[in-house]
Protein backbone atom coordinates (compact mmCIF):
# COMPACT_ATOMS: atom_id res chain seq x y z
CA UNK A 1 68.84 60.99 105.99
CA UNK A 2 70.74 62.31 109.11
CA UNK A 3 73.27 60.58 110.99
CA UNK A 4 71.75 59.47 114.45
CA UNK A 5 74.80 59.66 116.44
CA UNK A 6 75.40 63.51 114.48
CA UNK A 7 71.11 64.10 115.72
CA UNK A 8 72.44 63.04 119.39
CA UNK A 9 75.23 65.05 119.45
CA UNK A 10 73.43 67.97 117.86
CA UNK A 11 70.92 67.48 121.01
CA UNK A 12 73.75 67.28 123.42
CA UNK A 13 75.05 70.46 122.28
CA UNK A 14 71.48 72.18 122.54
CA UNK A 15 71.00 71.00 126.02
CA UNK A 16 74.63 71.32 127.09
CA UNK A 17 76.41 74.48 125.20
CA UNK A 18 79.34 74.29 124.13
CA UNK A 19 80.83 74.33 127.00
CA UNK A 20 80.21 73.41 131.07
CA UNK A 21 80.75 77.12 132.04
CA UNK A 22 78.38 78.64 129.86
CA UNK A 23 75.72 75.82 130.51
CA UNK A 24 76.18 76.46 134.31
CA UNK A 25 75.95 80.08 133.89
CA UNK A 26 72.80 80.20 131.66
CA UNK A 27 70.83 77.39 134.22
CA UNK A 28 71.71 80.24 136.95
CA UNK A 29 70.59 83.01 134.90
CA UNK A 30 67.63 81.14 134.48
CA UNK A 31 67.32 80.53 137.98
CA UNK A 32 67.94 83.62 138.96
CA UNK A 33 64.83 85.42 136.57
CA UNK A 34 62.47 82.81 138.20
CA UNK A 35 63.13 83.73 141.77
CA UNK A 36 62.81 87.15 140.83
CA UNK A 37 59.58 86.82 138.86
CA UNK A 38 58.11 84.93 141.39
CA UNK A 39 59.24 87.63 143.99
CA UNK A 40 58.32 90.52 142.64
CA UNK A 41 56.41 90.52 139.45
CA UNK A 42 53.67 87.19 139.56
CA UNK A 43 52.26 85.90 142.26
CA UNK A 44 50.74 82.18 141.65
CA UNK A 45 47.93 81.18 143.52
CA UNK A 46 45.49 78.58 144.38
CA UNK A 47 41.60 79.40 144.67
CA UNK A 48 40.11 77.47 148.04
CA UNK A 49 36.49 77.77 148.51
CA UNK A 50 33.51 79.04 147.08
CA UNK A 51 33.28 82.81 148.21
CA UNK A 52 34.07 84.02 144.88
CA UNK A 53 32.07 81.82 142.73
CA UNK A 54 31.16 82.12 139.64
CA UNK A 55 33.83 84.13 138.98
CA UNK A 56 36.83 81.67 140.67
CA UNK A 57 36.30 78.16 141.12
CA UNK A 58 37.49 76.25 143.84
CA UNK A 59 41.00 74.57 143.35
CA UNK A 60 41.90 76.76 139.94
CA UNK A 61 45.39 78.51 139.96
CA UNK A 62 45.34 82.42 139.43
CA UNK A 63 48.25 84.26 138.62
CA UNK A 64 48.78 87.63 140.38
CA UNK A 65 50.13 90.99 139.11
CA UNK A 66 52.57 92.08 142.01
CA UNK A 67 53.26 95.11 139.80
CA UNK A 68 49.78 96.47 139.28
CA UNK A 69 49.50 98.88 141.85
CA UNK A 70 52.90 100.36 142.07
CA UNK A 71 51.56 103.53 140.84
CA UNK A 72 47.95 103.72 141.71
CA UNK A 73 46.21 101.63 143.99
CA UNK A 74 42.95 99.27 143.64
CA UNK A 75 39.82 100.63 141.69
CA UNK A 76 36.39 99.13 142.52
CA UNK A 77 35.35 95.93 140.58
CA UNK A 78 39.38 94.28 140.70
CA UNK A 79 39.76 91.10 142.01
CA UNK A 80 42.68 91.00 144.53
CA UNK A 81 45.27 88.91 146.92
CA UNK A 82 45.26 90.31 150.08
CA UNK A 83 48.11 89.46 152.65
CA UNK A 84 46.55 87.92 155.43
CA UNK A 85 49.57 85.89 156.81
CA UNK A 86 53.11 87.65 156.24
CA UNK A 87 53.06 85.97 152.55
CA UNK A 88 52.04 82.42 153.27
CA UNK A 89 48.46 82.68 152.96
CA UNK A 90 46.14 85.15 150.89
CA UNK A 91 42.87 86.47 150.61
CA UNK A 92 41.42 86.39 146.93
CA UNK A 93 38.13 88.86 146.71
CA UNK A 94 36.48 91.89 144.91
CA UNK A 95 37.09 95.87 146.09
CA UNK A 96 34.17 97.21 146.43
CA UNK A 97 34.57 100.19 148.72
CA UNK A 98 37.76 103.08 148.39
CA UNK A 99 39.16 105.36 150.50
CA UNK A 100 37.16 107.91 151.97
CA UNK A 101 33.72 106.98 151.15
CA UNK A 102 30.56 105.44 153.16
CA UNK A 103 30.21 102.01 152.29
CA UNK A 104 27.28 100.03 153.92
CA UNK A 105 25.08 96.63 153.31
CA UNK A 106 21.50 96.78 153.09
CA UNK A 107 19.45 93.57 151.97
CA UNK A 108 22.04 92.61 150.00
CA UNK A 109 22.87 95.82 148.31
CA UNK A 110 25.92 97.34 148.92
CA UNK A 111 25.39 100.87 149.19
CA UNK A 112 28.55 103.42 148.05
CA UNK A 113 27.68 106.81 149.76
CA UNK A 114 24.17 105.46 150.26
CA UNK A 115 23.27 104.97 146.26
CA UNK A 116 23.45 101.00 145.35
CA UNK A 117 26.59 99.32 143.76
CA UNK A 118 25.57 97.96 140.31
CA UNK A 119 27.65 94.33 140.75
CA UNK A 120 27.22 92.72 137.49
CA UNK A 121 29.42 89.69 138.42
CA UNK A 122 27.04 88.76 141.07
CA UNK A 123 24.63 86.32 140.21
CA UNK A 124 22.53 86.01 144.06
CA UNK A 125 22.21 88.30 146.43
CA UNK A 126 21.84 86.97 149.86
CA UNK A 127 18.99 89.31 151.10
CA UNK A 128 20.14 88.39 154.87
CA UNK A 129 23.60 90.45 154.03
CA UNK A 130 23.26 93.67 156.07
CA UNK A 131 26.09 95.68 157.30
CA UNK A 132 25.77 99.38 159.01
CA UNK A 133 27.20 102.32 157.12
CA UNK A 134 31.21 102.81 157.72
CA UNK A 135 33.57 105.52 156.48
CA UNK A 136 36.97 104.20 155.04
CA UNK A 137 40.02 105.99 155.59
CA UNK A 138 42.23 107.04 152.98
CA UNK A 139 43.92 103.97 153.08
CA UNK A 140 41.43 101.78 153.74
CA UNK A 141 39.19 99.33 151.10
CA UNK A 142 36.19 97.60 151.66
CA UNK A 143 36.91 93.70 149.70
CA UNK A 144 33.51 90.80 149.17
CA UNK A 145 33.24 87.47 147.91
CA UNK A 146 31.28 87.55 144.69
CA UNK A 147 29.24 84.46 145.99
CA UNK A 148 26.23 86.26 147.85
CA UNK A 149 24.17 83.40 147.77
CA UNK A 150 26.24 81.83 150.77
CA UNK A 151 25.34 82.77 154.55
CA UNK A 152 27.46 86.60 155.36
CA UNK A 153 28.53 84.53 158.14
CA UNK A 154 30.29 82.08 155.90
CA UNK A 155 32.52 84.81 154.31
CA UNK A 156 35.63 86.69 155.17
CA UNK A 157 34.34 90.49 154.20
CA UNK A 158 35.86 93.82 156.01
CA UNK A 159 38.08 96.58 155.76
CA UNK A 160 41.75 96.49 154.29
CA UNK A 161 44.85 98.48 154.48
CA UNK A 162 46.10 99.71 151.53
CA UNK A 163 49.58 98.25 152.67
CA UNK A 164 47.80 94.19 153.08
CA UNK A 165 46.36 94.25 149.08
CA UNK A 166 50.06 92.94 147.25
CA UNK A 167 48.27 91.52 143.29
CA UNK A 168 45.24 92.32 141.24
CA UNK A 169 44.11 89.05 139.71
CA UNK A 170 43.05 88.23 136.71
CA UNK A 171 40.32 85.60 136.19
């Protein structure tokens, strides 16, 4: 059997290094990765509200890829943060609509260059939804809820600058 004062000191020296310099300089290495993780690389969230249930449930953290789209941007189907307030407050919801094509809302279809969207990860759709046809830009994306079942009213739904989508999540 061990020693218990050895076992504390052994414990000491895990926590503590061998020495107060190198302990310092490791806890601000470590430091130092998190900020920059968390500045550049993930983006943790919080889910509030319902518009993209089933998928996200209300109150359940998401992490964010802030690297995702460095080289290409969204494709149709991803689940995204969208900037709405200079980095304190996001937008989580589906792309459905790219750049450059005709994206409308007809009885609760969404219709991509007027042939419906097959949306598998929609479970109602809210017959009332109805939106006339748009064009997007080239840098523009169309981004829904997945929750169709709630009142269009009820949702935040519209167009999006390339620029304002910073994270694809992942569910």
């Amino acid at each position: 059997m061990s020693d218990p004062t050895e076992t504390g000191a052994g414990l000491k020296r895990l926590i503590m290094g061998s020495s107060l310099a190198w302990t310092l300089l490791r806890v601000s290495l470590l430091i130092l990765t998190v900020i920059v993780a968390l500045r550049w690389v993930v983006l943790p969230l919080r889910v509030s509200g319902d518009s993209m249930l089933p998928t996200l449930q209300d109150g359940q953290i998401c992490l964010g890829s802030r690297l995702a789209f460095r080289k290409a941007g969204p494709e149709r189907g991803e689940i995204v943060a969208i900037d709405i307030a200079g980095g304190r407050q996001f937008l989580l919801k589906r792309i459905v609509g790219l750049p450059g094509e005709r994206f409308a809302i007809q009885n609760g279809n969404i219709l991509i260059d007027g042939k419906p969207l097959a949306e598998p990860y929609v479970q109602f759709h809210g017959k009332d939804w109805n939106r006339s046809e748009i064009l997007l830009q080239d840098d523009e994306y169309y981004f829904i809820g997945d929750n169709r079942s709630m009142p269009m009213r009820d949702h935040t739904t519209d167009v999006v600058k390339r620029n304002r989508i910073v994270a694809r999540i992942q569910p």
